[in-house]
PDB file of N, CA and C in Angstrom:
ATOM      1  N   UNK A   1       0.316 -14.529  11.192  1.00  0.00           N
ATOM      2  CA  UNK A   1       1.196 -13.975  10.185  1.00  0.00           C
ATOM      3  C   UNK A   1       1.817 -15.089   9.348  1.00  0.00           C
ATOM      4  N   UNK A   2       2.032 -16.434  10.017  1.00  0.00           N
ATOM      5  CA  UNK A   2       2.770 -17.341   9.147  1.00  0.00           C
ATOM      6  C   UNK A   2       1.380 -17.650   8.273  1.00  0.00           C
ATOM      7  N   UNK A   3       0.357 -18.101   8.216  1.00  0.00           N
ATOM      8  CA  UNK A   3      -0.376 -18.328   7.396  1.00  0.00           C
ATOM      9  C   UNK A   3      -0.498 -17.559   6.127  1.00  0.00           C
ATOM     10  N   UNK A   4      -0.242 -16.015   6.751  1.00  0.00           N
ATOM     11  CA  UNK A   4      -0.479 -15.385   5.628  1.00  0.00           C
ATOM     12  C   UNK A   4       0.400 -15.072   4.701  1.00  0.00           C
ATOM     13  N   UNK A   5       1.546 -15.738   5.182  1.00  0.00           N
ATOM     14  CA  UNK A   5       2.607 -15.639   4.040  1.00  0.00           C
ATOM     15  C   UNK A   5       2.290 -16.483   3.629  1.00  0.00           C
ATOM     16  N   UNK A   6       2.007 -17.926   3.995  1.00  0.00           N
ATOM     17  CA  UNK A   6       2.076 -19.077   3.172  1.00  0.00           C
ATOM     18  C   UNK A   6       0.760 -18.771   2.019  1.00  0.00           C
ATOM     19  N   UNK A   7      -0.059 -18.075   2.502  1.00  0.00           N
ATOM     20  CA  UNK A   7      -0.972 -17.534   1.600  1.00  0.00           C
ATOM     21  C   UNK A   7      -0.683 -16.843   0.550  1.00  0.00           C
ATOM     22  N   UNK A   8       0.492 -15.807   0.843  1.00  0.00           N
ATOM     23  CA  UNK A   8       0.973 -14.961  -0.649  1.00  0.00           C
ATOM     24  C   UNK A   8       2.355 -15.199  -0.682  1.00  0.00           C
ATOM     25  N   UNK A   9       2.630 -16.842  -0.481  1.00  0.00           N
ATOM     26  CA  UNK A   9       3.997 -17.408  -1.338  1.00  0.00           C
ATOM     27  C   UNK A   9       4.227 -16.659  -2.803  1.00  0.00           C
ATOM     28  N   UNK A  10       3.365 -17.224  -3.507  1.00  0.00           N
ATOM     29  CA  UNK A  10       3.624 -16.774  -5.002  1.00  0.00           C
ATOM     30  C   UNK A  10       2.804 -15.267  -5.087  1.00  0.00           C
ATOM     31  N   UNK A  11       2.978 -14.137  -4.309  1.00  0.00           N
ATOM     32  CA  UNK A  11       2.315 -12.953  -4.252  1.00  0.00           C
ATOM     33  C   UNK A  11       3.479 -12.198  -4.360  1.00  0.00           C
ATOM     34  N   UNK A  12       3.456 -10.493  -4.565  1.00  0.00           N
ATOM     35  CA  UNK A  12       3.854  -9.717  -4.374  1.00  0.00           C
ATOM     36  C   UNK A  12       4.155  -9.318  -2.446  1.00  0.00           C
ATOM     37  N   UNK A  13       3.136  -9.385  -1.775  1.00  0.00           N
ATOM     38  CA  UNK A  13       3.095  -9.607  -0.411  1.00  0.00           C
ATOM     39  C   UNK A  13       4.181 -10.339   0.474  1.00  0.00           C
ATOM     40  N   UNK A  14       4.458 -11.458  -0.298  1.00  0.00           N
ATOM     41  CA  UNK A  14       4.987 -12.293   0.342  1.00  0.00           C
ATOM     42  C   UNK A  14       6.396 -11.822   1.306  1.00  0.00           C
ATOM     43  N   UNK A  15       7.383 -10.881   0.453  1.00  0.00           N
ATOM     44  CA  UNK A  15       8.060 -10.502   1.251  1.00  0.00           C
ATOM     45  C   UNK A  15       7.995  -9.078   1.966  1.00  0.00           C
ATOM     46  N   UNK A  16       6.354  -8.706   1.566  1.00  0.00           N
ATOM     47  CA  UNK A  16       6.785  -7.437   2.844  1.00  0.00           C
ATOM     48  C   UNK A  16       5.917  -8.075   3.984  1.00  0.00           C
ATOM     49  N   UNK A  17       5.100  -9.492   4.496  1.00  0.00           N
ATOM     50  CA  UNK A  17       4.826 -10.163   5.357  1.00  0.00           C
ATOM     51  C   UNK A  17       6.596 -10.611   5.903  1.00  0.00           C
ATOM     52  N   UNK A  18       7.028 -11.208   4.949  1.00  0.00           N
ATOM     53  CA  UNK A  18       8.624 -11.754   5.612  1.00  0.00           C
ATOM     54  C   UNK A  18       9.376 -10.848   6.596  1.00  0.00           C
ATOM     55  N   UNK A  19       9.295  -9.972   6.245  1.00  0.00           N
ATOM     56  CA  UNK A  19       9.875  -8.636   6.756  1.00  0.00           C
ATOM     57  C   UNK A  19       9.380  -8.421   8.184  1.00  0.00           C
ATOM     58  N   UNK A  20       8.203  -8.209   8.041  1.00  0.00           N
ATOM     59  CA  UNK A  20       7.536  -8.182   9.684  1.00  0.00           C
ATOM     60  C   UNK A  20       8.035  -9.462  10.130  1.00  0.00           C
ATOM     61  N   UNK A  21       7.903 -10.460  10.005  1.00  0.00           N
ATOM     62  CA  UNK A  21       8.141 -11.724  10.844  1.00  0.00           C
ATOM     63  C   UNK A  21       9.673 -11.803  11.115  1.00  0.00           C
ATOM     64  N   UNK A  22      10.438 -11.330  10.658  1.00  0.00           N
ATOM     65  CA  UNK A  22      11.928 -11.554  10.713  1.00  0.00           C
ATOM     66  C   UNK A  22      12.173 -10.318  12.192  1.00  0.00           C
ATOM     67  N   UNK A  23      11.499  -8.830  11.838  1.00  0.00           N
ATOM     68  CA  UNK A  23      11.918  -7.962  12.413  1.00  0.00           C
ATOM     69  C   UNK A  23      10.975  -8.003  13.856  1.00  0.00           C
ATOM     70  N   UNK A  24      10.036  -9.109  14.002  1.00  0.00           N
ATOM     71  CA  UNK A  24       9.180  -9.530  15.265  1.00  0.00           C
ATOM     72  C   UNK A  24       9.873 -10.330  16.012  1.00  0.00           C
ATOM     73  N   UNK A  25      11.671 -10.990  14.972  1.00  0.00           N
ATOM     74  CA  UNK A  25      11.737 -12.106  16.018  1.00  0.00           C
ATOM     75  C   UNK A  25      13.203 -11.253  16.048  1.00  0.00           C
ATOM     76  N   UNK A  26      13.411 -10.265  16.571  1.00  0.00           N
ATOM     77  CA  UNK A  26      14.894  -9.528  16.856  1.00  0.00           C
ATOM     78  C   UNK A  26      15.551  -9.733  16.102  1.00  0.00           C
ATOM     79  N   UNK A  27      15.217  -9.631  14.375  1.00  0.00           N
ATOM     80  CA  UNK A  27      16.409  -9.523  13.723  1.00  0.00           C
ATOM     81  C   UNK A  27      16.922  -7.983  13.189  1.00  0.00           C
ATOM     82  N   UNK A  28      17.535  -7.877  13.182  1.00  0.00           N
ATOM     83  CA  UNK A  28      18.295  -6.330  12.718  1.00  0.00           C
ATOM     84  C   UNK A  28      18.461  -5.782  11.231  1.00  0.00           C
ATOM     85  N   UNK A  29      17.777  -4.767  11.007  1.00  0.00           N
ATOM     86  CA  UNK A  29      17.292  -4.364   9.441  1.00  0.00           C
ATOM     87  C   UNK A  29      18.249  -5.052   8.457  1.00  0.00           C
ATOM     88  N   UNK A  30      19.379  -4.358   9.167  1.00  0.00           N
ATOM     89  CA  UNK A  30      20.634  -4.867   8.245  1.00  0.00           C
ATOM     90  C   UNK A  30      20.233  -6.297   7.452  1.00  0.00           C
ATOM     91  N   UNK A  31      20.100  -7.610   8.539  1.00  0.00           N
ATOM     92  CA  UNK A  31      20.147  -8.278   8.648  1.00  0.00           C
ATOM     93  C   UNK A  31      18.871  -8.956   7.661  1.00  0.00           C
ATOM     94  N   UNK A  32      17.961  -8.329   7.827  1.00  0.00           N
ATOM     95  CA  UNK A  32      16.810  -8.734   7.205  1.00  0.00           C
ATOM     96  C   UNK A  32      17.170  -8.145   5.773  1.00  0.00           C
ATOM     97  N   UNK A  33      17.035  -7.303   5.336  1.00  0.00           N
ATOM     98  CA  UNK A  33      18.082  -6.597   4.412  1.00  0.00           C
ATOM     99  C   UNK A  33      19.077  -7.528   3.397  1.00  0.00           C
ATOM    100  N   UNK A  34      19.663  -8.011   3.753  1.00  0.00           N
ATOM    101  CA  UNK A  34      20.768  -8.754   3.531  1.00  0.00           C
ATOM    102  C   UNK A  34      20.331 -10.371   3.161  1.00  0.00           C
ATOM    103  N   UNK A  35      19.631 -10.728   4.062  1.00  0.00           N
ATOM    104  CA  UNK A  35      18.711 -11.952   3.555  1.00  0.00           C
ATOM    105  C   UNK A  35      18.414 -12.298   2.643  1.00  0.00           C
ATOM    106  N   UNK A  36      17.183 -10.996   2.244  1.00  0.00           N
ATOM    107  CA  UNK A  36      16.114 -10.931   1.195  1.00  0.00           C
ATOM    108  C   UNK A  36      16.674 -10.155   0.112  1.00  0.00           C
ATOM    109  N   UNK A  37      17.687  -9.820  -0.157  1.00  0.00           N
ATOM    110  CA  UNK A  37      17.951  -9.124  -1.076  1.00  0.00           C
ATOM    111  C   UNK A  37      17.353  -7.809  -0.970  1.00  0.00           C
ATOM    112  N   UNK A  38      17.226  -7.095  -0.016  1.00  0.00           N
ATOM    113  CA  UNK A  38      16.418  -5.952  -0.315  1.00  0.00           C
ATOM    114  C   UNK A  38      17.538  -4.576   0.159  1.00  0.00           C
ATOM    115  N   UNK A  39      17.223  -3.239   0.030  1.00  0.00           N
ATOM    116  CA  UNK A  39      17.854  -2.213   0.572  1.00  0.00           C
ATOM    117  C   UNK A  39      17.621  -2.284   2.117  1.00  0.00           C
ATOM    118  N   UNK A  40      18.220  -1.459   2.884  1.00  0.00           N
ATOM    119  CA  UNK A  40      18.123  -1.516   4.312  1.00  0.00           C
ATOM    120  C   UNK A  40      16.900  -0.507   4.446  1.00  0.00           C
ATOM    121  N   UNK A  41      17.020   0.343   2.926  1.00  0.00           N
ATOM    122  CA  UNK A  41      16.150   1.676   3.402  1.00  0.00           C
ATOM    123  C   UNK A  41      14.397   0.788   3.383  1.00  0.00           C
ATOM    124  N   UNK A  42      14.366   0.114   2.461  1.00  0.00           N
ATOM    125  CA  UNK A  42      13.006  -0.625   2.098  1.00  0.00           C
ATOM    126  C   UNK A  42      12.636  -1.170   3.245  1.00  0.00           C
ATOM    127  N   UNK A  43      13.085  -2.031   4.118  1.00  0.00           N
ATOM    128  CA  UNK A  43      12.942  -2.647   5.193  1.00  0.00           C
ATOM    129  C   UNK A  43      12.539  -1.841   5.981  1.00  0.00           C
ATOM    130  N   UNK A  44      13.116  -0.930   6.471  1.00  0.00           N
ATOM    131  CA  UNK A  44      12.496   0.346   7.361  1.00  0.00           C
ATOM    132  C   UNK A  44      11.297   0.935   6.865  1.00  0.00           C
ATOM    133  N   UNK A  45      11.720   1.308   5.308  1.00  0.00           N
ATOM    134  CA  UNK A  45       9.860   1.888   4.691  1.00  0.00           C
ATOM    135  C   UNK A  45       8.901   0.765   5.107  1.00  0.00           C
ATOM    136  N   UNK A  46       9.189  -0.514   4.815  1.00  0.00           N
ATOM    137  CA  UNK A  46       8.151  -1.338   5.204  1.00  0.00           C
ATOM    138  C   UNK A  46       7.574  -1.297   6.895  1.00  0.00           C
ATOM    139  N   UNK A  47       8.752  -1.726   7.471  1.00  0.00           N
ATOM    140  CA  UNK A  47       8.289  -1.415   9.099  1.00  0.00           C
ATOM    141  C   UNK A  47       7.321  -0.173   9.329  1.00  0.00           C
ATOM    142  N   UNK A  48       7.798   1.045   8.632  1.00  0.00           N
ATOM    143  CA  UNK A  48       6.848   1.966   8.766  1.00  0.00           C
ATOM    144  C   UNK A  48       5.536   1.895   8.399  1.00  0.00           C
ATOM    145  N   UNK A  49       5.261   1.779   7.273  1.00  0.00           N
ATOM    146  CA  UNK A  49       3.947   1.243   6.020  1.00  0.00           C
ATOM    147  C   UNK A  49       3.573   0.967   7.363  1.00  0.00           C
ATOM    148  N   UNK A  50       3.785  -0.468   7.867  1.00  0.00           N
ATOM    149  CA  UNK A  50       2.809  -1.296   8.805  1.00  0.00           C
ATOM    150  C   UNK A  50       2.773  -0.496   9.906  1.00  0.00           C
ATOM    151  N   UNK A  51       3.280   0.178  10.615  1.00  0.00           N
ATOM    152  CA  UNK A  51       2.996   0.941  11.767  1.00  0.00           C
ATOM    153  C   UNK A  51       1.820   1.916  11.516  1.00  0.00           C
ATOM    154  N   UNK A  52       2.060   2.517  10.229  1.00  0.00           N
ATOM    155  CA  UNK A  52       0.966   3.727  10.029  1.00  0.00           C
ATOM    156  C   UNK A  52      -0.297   3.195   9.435  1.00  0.00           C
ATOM    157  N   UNK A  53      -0.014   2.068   8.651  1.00  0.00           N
ATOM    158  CA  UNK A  53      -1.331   1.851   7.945  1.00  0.00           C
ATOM    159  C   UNK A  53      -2.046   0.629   8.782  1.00  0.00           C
ATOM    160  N   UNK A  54      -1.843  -0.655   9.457  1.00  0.00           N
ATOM    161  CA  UNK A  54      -2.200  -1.539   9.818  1.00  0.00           C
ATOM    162  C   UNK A  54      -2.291  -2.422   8.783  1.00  0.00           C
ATOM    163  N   UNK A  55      -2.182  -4.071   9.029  1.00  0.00           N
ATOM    164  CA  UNK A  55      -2.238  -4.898   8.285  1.00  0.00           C
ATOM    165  C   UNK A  55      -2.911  -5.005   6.908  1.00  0.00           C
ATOM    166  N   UNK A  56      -3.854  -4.725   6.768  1.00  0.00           N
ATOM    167  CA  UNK A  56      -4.737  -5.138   5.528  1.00  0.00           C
ATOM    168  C   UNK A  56      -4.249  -3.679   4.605  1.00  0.00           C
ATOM    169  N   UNK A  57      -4.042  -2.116   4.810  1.00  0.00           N
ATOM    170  CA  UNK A  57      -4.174  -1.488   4.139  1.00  0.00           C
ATOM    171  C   UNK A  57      -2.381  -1.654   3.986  1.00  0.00           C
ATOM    172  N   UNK A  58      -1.478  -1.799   4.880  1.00  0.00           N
ATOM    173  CA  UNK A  58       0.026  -2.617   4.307  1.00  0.00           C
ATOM    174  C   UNK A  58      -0.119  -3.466   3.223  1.00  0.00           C
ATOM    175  N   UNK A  59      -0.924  -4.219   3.412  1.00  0.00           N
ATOM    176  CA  UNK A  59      -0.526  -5.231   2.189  1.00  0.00           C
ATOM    177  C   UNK A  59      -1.191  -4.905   0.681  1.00  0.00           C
ATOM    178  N   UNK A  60      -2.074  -4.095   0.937  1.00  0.00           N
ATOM    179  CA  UNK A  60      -2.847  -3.733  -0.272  1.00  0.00           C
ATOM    180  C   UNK A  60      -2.139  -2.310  -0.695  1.00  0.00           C
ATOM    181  N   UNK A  61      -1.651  -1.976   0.127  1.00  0.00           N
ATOM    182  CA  UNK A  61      -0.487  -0.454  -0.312  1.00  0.00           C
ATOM    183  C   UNK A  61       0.539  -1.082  -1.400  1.00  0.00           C
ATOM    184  N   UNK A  62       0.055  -0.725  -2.767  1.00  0.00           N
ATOM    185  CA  UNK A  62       1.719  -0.544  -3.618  1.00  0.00           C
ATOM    186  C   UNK A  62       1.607   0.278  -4.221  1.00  0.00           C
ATOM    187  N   UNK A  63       2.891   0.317  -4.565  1.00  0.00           N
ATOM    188  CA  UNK A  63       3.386   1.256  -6.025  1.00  0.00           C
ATOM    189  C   UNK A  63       2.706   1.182  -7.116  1.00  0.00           C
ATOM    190  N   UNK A  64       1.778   2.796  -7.596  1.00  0.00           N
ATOM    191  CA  UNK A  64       1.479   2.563  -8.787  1.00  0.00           C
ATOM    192  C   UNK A  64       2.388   2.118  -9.933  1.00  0.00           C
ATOM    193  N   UNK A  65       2.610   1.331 -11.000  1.00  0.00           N
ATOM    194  CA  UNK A  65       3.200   1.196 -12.094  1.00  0.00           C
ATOM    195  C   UNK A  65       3.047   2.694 -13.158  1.00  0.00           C
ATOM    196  N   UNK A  66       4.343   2.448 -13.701  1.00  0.00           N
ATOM    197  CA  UNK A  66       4.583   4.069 -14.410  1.00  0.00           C
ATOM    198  C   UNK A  66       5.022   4.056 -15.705  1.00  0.00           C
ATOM    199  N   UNK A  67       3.579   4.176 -16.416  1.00  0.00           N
ATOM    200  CA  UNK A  67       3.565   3.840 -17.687  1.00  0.00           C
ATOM    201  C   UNK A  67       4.490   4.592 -18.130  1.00  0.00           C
ATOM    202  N   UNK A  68       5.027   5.575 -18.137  1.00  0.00           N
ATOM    203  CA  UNK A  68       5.859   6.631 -18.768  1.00  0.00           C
ATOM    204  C   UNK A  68       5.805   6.956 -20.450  1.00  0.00           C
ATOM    205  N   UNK A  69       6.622   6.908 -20.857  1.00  0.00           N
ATOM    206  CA  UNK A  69       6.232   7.309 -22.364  1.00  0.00           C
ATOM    207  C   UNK A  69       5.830   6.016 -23.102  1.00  0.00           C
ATOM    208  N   UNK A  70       5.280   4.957 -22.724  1.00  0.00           N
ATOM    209  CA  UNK A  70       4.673   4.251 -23.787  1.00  0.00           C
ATOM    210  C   UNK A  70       3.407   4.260 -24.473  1.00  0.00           C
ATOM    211  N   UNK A  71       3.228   4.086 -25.599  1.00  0.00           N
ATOM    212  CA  UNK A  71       2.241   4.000 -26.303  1.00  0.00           C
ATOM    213  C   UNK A  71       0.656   3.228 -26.183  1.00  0.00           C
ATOM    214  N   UNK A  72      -0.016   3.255 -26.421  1.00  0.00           N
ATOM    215  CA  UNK A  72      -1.272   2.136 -26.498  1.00  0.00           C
ATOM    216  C   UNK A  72      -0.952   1.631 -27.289  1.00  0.00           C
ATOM    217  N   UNK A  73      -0.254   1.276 -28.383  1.00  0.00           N
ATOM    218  CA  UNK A  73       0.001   0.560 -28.917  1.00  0.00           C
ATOM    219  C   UNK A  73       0.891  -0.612 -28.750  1.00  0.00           C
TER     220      UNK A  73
END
């Protein structure tokens, strides 16, 4: 797991790998949360993601982007 962060330093990945590694070494959502700048709720969605999906389809799981009312132009 440390490799593979150091792998998606400059990635999108990078901190939902952080996340597992923080919450592998007994740290407390809150806590991880609070770190990273993130919600407490995200941290938990993430823990989940990885429970249900397994590694490779976690990290390749995102959010579509939402073009909403913009133009092609």
């Amino acid at each position: 797991m440390r490799q593979l962060q150091r792998q998606r330093r400059d990635d999108v990945g990078y901190v939902k790998v952080t996340v597992l590694l923080l919450l592998d070494k007994d740290r407390s959502p809150a806590s991880v949360a609070e770190d990273l700048g993130l919600d407490q709720a995200t941290v938990y969605r993430y823990a989940a993601a990885f429970a249900a999906l397994g590694l490779d389809k976690y990290l390749y799981h995102e959010q579509p982007g939402y073009w909403g009312l913009l133009t092609s132009a």
